[in-house]
Protein backbone atom coordinates (compact mmCIF):
# COMPACT_ATOMS: atom_id res chain seq x y z
CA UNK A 1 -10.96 -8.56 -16.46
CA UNK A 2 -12.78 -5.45 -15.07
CA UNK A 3 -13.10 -2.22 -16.45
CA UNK A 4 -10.88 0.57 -16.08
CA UNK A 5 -10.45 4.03 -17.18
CA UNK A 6 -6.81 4.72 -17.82
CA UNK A 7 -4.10 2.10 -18.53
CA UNK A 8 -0.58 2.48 -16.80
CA UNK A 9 1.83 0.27 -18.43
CA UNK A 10 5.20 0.12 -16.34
CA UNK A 11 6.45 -3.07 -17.51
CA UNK A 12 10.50 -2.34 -17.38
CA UNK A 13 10.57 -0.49 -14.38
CA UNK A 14 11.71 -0.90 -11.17
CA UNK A 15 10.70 0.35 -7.82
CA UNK A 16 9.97 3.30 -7.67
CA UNK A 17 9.05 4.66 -10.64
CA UNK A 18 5.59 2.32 -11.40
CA UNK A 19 4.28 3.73 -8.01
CA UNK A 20 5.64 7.48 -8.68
CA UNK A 21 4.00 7.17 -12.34
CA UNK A 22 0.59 5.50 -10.70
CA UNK A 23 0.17 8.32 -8.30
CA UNK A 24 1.20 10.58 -11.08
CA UNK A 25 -1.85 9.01 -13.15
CA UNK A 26 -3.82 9.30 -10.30
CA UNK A 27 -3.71 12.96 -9.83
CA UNK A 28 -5.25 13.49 -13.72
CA UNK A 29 -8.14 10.93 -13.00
CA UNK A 30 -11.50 11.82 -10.85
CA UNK A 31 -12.66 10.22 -8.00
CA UNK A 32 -14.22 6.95 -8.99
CA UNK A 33 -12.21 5.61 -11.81
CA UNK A 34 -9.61 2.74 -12.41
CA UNK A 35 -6.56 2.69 -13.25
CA UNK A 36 -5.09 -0.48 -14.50
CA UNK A 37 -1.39 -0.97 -13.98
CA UNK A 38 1.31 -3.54 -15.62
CA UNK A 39 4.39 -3.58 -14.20
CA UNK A 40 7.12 -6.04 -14.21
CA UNK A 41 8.89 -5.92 -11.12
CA UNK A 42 8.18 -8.65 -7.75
CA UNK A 43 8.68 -5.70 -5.75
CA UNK A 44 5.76 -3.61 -6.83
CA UNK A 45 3.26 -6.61 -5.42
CA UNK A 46 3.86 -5.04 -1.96
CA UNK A 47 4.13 -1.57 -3.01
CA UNK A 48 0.82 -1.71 -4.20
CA UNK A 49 -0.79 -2.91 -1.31
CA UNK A 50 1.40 -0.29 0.70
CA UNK A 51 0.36 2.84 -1.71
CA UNK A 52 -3.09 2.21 -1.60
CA UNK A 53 -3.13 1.87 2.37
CA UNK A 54 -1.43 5.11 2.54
CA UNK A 55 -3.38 6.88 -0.43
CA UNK A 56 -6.92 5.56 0.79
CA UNK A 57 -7.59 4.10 -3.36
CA UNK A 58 -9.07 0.58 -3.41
CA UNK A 59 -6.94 -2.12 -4.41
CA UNK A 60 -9.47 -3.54 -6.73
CA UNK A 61 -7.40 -6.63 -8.18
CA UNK A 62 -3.52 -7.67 -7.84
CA UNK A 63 -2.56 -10.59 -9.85
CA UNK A 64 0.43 -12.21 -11.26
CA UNK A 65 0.46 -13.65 -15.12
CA UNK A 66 3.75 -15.07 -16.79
CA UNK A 67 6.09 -12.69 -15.00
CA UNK A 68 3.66 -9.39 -15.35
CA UNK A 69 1.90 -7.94 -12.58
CA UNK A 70 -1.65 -6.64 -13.15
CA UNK A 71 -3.24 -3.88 -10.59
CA UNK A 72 -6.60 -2.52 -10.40
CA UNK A 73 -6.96 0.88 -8.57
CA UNK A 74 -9.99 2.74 -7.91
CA UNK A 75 -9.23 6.67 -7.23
CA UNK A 76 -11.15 7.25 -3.67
C-alpha cells in the first residue's frame, strides 16, 4: 500500500456523497498529497475515474478487496 496523507473513509455511502466528501477533502489538502479513499459502493469505481478526469488529480491506485473499494488520489 502507498502512502497517503489524509484517509477518507466512505464505506456506507452511496453515490454521491464519497465523491462530494473526496472533493470536499480535497479542498483542505495542498497540492501534492494523497488522499486515500474507502468506499463501499460498485458505482464509485467509475466515479473515480470520472472525478479525477474532470478535476485533473492523479488516480494513483483503484482496487477492489472483499466488497471495499480502495482509491489513491494525488491533489494536482
Amino acid at each position: 500500500m502507498a502512502n497517503f496523507d489524509v484517509e477518507l473513509d466512505a464505506t456506507g455511502l452511496n453515490c454521491p456523497l464519497p465523491i462530494l466528501r473526496a472533493k470536499k477533502s480535497l479542498a483542505d489538502m495542498d497540492s501534492g498529497q494523497v488522499l486515500h479513499i474507502i468506499a463501499t459502493d460498485p458505482g464509485s469505481v467509475k466515479d473515480f475515474e470520472a472525478f479525477s478526469k474532470q478535476t485533473g488529480n492523479d488516480l494513483l491506485e483503484s482496487r477492489e478487496d472483499d466488497g471495499k473499494f480502495f482509491f489513491l488520489i494525488k491533489k494536482s
